[in-house]
C-alpha atoms as a PDB file:
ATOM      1  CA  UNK A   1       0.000   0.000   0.000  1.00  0.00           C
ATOM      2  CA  UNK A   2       1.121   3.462  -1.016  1.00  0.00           C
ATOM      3  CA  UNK A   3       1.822   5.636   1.946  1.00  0.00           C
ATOM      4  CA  UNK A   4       0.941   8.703  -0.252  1.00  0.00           C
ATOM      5  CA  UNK A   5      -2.567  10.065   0.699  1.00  0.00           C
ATOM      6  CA  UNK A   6      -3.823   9.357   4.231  1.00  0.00           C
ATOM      7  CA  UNK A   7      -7.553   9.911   4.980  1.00  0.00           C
ATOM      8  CA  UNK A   8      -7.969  11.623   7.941  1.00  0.00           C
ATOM      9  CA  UNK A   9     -10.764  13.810   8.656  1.00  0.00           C
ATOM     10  CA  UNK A  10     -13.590  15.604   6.437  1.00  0.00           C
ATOM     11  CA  UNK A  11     -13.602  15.284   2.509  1.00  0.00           C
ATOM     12  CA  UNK A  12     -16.193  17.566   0.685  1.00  0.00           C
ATOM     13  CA  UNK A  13     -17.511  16.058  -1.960  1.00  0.00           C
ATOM     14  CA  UNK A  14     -18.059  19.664  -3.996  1.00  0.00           C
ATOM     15  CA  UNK A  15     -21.585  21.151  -5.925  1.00  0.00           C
ATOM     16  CA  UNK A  16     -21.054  22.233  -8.458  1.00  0.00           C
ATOM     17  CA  UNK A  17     -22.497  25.950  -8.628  1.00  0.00           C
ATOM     18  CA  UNK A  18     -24.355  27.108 -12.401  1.00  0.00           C
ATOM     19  CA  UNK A  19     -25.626  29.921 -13.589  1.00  0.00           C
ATOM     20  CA  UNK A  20     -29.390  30.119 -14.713  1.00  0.00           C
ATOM     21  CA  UNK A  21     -28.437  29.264 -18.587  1.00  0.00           C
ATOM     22  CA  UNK A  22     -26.518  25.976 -17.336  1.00  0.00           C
ATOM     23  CA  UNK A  23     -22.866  27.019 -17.364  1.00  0.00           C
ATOM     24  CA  UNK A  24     -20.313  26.882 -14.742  1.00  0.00           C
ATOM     25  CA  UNK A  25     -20.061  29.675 -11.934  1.00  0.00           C
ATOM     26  CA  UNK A  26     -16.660  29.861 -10.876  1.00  0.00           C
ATOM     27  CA  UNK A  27     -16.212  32.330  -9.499  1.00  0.00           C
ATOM     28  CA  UNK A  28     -18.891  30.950  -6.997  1.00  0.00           C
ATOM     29  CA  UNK A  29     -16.947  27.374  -7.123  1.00  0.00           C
ATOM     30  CA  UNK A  30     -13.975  30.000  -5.975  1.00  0.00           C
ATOM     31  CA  UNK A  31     -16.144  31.069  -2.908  1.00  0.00           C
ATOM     32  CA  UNK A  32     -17.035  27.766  -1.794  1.00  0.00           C
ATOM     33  CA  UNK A  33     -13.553  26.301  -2.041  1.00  0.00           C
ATOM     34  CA  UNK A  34     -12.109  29.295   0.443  1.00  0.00           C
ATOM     35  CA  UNK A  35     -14.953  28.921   2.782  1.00  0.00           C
ATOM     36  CA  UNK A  36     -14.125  24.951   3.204  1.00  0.00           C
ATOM     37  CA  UNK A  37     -10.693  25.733   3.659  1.00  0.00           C
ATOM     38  CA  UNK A  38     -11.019  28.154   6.034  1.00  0.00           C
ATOM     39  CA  UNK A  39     -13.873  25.798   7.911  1.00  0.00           C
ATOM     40  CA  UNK A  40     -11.119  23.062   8.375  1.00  0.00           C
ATOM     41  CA  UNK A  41     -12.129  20.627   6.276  1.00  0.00           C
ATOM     42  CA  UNK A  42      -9.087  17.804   4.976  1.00  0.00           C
ATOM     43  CA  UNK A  43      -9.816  17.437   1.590  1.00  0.00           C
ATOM     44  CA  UNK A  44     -12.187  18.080  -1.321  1.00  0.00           C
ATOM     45  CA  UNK A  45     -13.368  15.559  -4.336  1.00  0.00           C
ATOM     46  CA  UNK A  46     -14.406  17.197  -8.003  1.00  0.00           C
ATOM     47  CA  UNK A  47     -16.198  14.924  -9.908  1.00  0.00           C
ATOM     48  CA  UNK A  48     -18.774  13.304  -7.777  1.00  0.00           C
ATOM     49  CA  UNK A  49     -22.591  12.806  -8.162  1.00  0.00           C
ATOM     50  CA  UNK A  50     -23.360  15.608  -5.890  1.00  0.00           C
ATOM     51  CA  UNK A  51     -21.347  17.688  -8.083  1.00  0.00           C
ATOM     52  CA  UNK A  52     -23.762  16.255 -10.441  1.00  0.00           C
ATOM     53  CA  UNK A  53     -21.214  14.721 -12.876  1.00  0.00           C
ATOM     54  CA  UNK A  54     -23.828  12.584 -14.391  1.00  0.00           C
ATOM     55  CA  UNK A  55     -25.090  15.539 -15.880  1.00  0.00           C
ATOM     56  CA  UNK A  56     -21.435  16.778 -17.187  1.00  0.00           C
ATOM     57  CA  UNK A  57     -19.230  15.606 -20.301  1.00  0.00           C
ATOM     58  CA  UNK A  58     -15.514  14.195 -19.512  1.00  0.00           C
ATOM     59  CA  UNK A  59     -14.415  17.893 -20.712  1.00  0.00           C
ATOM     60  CA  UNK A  60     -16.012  19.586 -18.502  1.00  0.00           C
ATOM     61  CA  UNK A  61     -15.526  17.668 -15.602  1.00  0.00           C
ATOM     62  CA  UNK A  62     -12.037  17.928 -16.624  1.00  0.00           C
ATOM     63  CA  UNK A  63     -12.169  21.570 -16.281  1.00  0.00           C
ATOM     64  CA  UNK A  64     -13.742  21.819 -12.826  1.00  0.00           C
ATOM     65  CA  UNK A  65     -11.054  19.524 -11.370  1.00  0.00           C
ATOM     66  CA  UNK A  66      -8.386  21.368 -12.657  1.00  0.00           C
ATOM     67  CA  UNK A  67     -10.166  24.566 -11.799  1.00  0.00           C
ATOM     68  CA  UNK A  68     -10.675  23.172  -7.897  1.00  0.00           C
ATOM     69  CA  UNK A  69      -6.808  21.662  -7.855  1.00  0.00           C
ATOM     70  CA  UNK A  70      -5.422  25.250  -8.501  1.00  0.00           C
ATOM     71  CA  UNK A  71      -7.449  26.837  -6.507  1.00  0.00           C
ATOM     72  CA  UNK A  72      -6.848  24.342  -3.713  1.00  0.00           C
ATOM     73  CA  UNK A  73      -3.354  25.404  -4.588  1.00  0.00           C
ATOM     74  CA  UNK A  74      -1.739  22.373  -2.742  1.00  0.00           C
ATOM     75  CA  UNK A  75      -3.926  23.423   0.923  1.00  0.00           C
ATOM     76  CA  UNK A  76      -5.894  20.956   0.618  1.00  0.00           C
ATOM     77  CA  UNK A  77      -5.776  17.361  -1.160  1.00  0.00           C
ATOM     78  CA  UNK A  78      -8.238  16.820  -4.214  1.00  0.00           C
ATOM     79  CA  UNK A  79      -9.565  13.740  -5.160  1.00  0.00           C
ATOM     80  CA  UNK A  80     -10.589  13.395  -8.918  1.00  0.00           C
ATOM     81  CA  UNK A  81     -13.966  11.084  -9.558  1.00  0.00           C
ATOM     82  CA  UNK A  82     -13.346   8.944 -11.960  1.00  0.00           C
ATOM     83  CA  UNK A  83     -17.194   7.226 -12.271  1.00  0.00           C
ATOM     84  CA  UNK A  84     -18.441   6.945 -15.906  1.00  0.00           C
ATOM     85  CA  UNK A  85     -20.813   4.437 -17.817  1.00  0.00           C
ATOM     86  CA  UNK A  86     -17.610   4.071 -20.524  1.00  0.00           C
ATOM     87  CA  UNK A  87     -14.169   2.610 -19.631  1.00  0.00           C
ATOM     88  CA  UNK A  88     -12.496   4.557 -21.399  1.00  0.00           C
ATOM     89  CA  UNK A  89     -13.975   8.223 -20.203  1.00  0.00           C
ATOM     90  CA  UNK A  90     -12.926   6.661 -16.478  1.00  0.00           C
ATOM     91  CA  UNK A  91      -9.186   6.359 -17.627  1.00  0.00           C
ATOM     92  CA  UNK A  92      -9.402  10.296 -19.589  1.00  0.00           C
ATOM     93  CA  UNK A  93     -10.635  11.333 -16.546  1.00  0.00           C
ATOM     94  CA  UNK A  94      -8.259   9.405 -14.457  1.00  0.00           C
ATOM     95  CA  UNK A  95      -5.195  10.732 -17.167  1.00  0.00           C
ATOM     96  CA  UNK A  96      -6.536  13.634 -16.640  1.00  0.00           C
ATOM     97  CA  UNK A  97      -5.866  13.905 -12.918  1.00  0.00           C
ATOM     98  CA  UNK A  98      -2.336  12.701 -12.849  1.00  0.00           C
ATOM     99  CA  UNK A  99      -1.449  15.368 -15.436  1.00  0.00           C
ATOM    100  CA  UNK A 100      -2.800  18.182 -13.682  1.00  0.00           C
ATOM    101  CA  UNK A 101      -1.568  16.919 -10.098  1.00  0.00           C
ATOM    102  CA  UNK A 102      -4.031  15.911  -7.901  1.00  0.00           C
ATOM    103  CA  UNK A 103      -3.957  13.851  -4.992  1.00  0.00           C
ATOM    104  CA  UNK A 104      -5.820  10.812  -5.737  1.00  0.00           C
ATOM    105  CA  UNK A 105      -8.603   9.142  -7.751  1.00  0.00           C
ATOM    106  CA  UNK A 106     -12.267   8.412  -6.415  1.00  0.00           C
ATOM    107  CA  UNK A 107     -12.979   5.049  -8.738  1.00  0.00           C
ATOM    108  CA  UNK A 108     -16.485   2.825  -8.795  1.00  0.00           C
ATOM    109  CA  UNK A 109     -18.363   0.402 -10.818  1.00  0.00           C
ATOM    110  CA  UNK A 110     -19.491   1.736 -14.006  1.00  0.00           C
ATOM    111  CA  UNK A 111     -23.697   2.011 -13.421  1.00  0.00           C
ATOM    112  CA  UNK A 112     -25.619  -0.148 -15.174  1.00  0.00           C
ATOM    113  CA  UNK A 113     -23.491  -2.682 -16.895  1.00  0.00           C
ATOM    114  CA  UNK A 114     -23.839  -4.427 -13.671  1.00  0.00           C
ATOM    115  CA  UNK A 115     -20.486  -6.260 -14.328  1.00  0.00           C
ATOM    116  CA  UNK A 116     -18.872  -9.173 -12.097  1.00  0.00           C
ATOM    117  CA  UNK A 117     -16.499  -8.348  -9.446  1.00  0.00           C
ATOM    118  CA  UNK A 118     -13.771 -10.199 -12.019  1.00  0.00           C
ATOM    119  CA  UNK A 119     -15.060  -7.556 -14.620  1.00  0.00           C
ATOM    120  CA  UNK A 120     -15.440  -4.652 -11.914  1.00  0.00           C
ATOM    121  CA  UNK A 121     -11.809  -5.541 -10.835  1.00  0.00           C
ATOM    122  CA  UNK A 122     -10.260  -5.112 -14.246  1.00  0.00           C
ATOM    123  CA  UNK A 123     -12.317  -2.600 -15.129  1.00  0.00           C
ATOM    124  CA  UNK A 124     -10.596  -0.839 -11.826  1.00  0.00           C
ATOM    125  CA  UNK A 125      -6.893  -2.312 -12.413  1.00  0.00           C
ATOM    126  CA  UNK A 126      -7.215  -0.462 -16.531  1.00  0.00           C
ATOM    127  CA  UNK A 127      -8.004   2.765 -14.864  1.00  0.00           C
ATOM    128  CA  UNK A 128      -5.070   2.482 -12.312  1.00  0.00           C
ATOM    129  CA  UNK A 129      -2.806   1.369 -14.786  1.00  0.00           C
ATOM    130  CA  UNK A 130      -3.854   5.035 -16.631  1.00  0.00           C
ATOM    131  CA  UNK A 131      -2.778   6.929 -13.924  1.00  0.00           C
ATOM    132  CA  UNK A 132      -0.701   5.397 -11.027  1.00  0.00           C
ATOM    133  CA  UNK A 133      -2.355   7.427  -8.244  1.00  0.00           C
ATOM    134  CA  UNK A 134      -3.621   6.816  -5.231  1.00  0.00           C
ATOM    135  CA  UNK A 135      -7.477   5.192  -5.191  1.00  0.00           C
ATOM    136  CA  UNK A 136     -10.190   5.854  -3.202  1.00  0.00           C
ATOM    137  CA  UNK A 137     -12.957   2.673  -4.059  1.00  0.00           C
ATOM    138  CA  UNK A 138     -16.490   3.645  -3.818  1.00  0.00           C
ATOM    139  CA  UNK A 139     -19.425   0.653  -3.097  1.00  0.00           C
ATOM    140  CA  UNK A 140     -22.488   2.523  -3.663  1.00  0.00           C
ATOM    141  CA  UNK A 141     -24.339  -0.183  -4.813  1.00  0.00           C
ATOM    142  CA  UNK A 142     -27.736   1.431  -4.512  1.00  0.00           C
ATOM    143  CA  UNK A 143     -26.369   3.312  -7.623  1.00  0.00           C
ATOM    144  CA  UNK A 144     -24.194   1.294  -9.335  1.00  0.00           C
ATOM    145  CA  UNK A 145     -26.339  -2.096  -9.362  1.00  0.00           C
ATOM    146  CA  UNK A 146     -23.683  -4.069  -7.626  1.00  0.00           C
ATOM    147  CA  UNK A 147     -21.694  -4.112  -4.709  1.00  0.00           C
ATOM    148  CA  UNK A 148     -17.839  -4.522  -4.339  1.00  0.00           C
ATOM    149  CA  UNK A 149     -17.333  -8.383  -2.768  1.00  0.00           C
ATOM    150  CA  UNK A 150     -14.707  -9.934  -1.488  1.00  0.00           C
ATOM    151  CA  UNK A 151     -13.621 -11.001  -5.047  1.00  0.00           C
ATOM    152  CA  UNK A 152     -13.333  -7.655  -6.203  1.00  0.00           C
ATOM    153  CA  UNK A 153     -11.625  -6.439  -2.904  1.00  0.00           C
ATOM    154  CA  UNK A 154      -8.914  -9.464  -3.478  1.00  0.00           C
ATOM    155  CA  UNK A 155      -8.186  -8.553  -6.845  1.00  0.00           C
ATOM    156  CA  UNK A 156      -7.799  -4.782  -6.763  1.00  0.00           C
ATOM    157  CA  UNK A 157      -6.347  -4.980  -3.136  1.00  0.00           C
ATOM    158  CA  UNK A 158      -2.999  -6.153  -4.737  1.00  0.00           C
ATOM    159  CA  UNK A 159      -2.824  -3.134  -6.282  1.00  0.00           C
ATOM    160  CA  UNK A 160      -0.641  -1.055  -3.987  1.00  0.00           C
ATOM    161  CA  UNK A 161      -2.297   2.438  -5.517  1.00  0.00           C
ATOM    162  CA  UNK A 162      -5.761   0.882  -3.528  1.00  0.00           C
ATOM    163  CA  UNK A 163      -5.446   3.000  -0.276  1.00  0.00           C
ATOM    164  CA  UNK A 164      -8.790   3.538   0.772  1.00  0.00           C
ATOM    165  CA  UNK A 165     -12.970   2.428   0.497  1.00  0.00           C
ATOM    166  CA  UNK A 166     -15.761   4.961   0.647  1.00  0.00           C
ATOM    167  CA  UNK A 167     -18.267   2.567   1.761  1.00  0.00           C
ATOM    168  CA  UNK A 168     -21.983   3.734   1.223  1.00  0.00           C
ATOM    169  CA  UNK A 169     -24.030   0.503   1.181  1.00  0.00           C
ATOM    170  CA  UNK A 170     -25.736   1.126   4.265  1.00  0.00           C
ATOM    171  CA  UNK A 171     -25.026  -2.280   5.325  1.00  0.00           C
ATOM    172  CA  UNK A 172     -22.988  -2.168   8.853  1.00  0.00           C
ATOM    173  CA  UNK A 173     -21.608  -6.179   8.433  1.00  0.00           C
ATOM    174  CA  UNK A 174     -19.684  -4.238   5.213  1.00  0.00           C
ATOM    175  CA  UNK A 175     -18.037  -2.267   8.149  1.00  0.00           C
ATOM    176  CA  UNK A 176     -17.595  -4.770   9.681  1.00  0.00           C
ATOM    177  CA  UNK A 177     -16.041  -6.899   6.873  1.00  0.00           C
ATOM    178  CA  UNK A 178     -13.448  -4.005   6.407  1.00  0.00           C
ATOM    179  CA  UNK A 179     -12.244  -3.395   9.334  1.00  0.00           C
ATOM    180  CA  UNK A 180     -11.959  -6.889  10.011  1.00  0.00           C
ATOM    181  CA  UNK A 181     -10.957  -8.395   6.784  1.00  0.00           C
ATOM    182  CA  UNK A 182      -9.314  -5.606   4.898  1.00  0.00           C
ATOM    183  CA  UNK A 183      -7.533  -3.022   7.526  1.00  0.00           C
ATOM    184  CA  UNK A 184      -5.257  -2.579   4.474  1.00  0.00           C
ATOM    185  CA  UNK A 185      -7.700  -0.402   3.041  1.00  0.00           C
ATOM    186  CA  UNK A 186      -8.530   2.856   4.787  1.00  0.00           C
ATOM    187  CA  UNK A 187     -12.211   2.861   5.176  1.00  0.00           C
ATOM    188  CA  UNK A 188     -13.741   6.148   5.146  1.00  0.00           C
ATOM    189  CA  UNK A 189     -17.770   6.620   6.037  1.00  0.00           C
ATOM    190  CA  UNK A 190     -20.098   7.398   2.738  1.00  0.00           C
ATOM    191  CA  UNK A 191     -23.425   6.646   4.748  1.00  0.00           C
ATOM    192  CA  UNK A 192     -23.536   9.750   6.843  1.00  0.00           C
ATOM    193  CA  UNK A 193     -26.132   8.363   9.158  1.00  0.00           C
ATOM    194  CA  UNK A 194     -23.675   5.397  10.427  1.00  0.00           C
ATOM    195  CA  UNK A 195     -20.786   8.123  10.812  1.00  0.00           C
ATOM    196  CA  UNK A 196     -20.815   7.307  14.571  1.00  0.00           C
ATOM    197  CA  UNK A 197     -20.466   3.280  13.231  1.00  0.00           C
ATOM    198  CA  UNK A 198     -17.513   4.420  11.321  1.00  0.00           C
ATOM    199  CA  UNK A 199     -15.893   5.906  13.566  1.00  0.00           C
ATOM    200  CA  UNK A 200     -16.458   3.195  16.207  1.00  0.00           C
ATOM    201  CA  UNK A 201     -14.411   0.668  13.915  1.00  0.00           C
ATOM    202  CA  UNK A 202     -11.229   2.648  13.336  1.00  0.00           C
ATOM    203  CA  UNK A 203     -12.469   4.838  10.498  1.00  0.00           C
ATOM    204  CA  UNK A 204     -10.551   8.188   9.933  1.00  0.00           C
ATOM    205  CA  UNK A 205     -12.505   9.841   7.555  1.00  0.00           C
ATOM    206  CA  UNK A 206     -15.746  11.164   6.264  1.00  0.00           C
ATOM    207  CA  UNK A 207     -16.972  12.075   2.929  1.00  0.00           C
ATOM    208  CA  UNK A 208     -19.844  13.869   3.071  1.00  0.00           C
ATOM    209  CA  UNK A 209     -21.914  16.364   0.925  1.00  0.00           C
ATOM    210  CA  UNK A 210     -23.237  17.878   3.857  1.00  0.00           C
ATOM    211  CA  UNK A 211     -19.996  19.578   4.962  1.00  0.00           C
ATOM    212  CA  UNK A 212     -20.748  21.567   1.677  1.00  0.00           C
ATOM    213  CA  UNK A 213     -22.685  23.696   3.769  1.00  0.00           C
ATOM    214  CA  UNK A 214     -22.255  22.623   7.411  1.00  0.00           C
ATOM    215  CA  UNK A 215     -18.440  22.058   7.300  1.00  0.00           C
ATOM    216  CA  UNK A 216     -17.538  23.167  11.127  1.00  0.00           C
ATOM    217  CA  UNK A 217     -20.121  20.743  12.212  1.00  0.00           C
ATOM    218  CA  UNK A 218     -19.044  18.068  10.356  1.00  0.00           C
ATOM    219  CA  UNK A 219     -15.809  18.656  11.299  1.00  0.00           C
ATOM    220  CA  UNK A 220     -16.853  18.729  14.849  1.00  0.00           C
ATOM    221  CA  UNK A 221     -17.863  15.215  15.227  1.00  0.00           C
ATOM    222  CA  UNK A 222     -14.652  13.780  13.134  1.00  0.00           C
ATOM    223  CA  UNK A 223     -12.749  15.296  16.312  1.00  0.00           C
ATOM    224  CA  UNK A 224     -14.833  14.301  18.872  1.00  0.00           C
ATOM    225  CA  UNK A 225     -14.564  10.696  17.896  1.00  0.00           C
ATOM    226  CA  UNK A 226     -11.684  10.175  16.187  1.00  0.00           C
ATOM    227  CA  UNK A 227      -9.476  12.597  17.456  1.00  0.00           C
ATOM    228  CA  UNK A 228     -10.569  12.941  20.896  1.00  0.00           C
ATOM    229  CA  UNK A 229     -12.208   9.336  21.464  1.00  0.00           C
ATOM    230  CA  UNK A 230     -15.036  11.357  23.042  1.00  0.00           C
ATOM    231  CA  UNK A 231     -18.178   8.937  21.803  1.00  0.00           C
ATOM    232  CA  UNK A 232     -20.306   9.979  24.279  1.00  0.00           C
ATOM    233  CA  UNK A 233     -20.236  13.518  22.668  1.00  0.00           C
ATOM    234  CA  UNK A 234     -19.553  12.239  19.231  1.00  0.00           C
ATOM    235  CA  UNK A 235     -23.111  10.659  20.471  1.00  0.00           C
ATOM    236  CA  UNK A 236     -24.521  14.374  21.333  1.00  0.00           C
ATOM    237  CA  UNK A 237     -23.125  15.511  17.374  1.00  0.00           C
ATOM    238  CA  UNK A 238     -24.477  12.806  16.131  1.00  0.00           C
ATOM    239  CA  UNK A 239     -28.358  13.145  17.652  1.00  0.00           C
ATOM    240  CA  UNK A 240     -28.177  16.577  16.651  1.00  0.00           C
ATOM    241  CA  UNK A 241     -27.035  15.879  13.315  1.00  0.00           C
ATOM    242  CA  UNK A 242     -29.778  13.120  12.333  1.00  0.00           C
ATOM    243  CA  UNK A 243     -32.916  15.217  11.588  1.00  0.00           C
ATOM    244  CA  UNK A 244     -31.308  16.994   8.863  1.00  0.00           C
ATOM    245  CA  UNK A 245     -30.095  13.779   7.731  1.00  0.00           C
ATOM    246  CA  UNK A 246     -33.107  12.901   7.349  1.00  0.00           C
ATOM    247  CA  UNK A 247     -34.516  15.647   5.423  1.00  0.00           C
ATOM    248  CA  UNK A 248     -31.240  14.932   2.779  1.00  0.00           C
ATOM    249  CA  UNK A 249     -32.385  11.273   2.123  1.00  0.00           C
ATOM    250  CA  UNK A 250     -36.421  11.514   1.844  1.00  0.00           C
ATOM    251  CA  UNK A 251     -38.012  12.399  -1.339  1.00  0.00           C
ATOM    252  CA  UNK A 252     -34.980  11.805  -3.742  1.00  0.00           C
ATOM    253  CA  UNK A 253     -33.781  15.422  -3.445  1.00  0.00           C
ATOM    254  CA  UNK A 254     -30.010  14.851  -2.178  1.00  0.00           C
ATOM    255  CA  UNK A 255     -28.706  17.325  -4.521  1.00  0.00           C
ATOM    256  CA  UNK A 256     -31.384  20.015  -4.405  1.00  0.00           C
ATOM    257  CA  UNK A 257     -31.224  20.097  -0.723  1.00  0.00           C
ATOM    258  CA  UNK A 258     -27.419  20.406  -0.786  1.00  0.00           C
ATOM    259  CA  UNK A 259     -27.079  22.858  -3.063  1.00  0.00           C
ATOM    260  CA  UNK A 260     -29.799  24.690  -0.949  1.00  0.00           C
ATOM    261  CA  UNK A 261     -28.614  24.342   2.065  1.00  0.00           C
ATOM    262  CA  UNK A 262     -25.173  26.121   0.763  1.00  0.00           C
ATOM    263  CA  UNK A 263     -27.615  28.868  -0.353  1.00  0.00           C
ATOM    264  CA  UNK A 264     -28.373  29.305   3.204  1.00  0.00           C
ATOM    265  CA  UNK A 265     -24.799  29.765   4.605  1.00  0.00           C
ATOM    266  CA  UNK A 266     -24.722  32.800   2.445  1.00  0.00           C
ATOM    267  CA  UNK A 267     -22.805  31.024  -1.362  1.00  0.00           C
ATOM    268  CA  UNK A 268     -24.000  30.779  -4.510  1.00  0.00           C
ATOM    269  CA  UNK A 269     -25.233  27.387  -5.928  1.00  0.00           C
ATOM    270  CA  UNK A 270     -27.242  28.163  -8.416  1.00  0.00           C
ATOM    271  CA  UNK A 271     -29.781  25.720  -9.719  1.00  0.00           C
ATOM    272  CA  UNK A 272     -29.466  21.948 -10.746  1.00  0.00           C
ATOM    273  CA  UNK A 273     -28.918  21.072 -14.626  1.00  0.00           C
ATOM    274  CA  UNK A 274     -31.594  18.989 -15.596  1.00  0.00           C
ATOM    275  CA  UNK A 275     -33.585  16.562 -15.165  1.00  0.00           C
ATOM    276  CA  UNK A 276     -33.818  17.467 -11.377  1.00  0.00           C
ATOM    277  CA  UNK A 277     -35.389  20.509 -10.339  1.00  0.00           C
ATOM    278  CA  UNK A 278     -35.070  22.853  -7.359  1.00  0.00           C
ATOM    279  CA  UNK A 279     -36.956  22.410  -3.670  1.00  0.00           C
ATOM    280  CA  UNK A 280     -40.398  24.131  -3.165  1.00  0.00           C
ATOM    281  CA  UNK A 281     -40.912  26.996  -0.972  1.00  0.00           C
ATOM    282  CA  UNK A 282     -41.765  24.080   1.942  1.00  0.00           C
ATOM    283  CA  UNK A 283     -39.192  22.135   1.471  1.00  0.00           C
ATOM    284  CA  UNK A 284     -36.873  25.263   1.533  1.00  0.00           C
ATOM    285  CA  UNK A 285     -38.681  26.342   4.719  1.00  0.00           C
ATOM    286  CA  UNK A 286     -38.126  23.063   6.237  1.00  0.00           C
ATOM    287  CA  UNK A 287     -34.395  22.513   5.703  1.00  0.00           C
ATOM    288  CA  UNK A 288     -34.084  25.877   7.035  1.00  0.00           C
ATOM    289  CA  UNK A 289     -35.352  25.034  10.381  1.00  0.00           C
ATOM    290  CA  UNK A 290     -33.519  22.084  10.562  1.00  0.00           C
ATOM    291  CA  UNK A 291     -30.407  23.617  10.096  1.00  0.00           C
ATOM    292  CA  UNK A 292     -30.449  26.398  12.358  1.00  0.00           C
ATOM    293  CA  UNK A 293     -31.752  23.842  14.900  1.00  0.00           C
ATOM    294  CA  UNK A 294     -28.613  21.717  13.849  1.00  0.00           C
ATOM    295  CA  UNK A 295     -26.193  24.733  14.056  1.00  0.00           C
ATOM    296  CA  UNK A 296     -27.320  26.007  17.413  1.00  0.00           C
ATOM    297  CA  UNK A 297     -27.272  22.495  19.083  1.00  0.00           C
ATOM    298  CA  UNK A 298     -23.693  21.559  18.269  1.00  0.00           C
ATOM    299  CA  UNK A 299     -22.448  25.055  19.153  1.00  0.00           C
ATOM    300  CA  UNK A 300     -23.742  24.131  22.456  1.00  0.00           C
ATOM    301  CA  UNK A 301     -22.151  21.283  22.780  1.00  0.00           C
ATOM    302  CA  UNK A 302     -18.941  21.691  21.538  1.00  0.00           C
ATOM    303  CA  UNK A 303     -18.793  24.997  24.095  1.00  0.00           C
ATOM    304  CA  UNK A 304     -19.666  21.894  26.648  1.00  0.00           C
ATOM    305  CA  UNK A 305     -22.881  23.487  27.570  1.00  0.00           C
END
């Protein structure tokens, strides 16, 4: 195993702000990039669904992640999605990265194909062989149609470039099975309501889109836990924390909400490129509420009130 990118603490998996006719605001990418740095958070990833890269061609997903590695200007690791439906798009994307220097690749199972963990494993050994960085695995298979088995994980595991797993099954015997089974592979949570799970069984990091808008928060409970081993207010974080994940995961509006909820800590988002639409004025209302409930709450107890 490469020694080369550690994941410890927060990694924001980035929006990716428009303007009303569909193109790219920057200049509001720009904002949001300061405002995680100066939050705290250890690391940012272009490329991902909430940046809505389903939605984006290989160019222009290009462009954002070179945009977000020179703005990140070295402060901050960024991690490059590589996720595609086409093999080859994964390894321009993953060429891509190397040549314009950032810190790792985020790699999963091309959707739909629904290949075999002996397919999904080559499929993942061409696009390290493209680039020789660091990998970041991602199981999603609610997404992707299948999930990433011990076959797969033996295979691709001999790669030393294979550092880490964002797991986001939703399945706690997979966190189990990694931390068990696979400590060679730095496990990082991707189901934010099992954070406290993740944490529990030696993970270091977090990726999660709601640090997008929330980032001190977020950042809050990675240091109660696994910084400061302090579960029982990593428990307190964590209680607060769960009504507004439940507002992100009912109704199929991860994005909107997201992109919303960055609105309301004062950034430009902008709307979604289609087919998804923005919240309505109660939705909007109620996101609202539970974030300023979620904000004052974890003030409080982080001050140890």
């Amino acid at each position: 195993m490469t020694d080369s990118l550690k994941l410890e603490g927060i990694y924001t998996p980035l929006i990716t702000p428009f303007h009303a006719d569909g193109s790219f605001d920057l200049d509001a990418l720009a904002e949001l990039v300061e405002r995680l740095v100066a939050a705290g958070v250890h690391g940012l990833i272009s490329g991902g669904s909430t940046g809505e890269n389903y939605a984006e061609t290989v160019e222009e997903r290009l462009e954002l992640a070179r945009f977000i590695t020179e703005r990140a200007a070295g402060r901050l690791p960024v991690i490059v999605g590589t996720g595609a439906m086409r093999t080859p798009d994964s390894i321009a994307l993953a060429q891509g990265a190397r040549e314009m220097g950032a810190a790792g690749l985020l790699l999963g199972t091309p959707p739909y194909s629904v290949p075999t963990e002996a397919e999904n494993a080559a499929n993942a050994l061409a696009i390290d062989a493209a680039a020789g960085l660091p990998i970041i695995l991602y199981n999603y298979p609610g997404r992707m149609g299948v999930s990433m088995g011990r076959e797969f994980l033996d295979i691709v595991s001999q790669s030393r470039n294979v550092i880490g797993i964002k797991e986001s099954s939703g399945d706690v015997n997979r966190i189990h099975l990694l931390a068990c089974d696979y400590p060679q592979i730095q496990m990082s949570c991707g189901m934010d309501d099992q954070a406290l799970e993740f944490f529990a069984w030696g993970a270091r990091s977090w990726i999660c889109a709601g640090s997008n808008f929330l980032p001190e928060e977020h950042v809050a409970l990675y240091r109660a836990c696994a910084i400061e081993g302090d579960f029982s207010k990593g428990r307190r974080i964590m209680a607060a924390m769960m009504p507004l994940m439940g507002v992100l995961e009912q109704g199929g509006k991860f994005i909107q909400c997201v992109k919303h909820g960055v609105e309301v800590s004062g950034l430009r988002a902008g709307p979604m490129r289609p087919p998804l639409q923005g919240l309505t004025a109660g939705e909007k209302a109620e996101l609202e509420t539970v974030i300023a409930a979620l904000k004052a709450d974890v003030a409080a107890i982080v001050e140890g009130k």
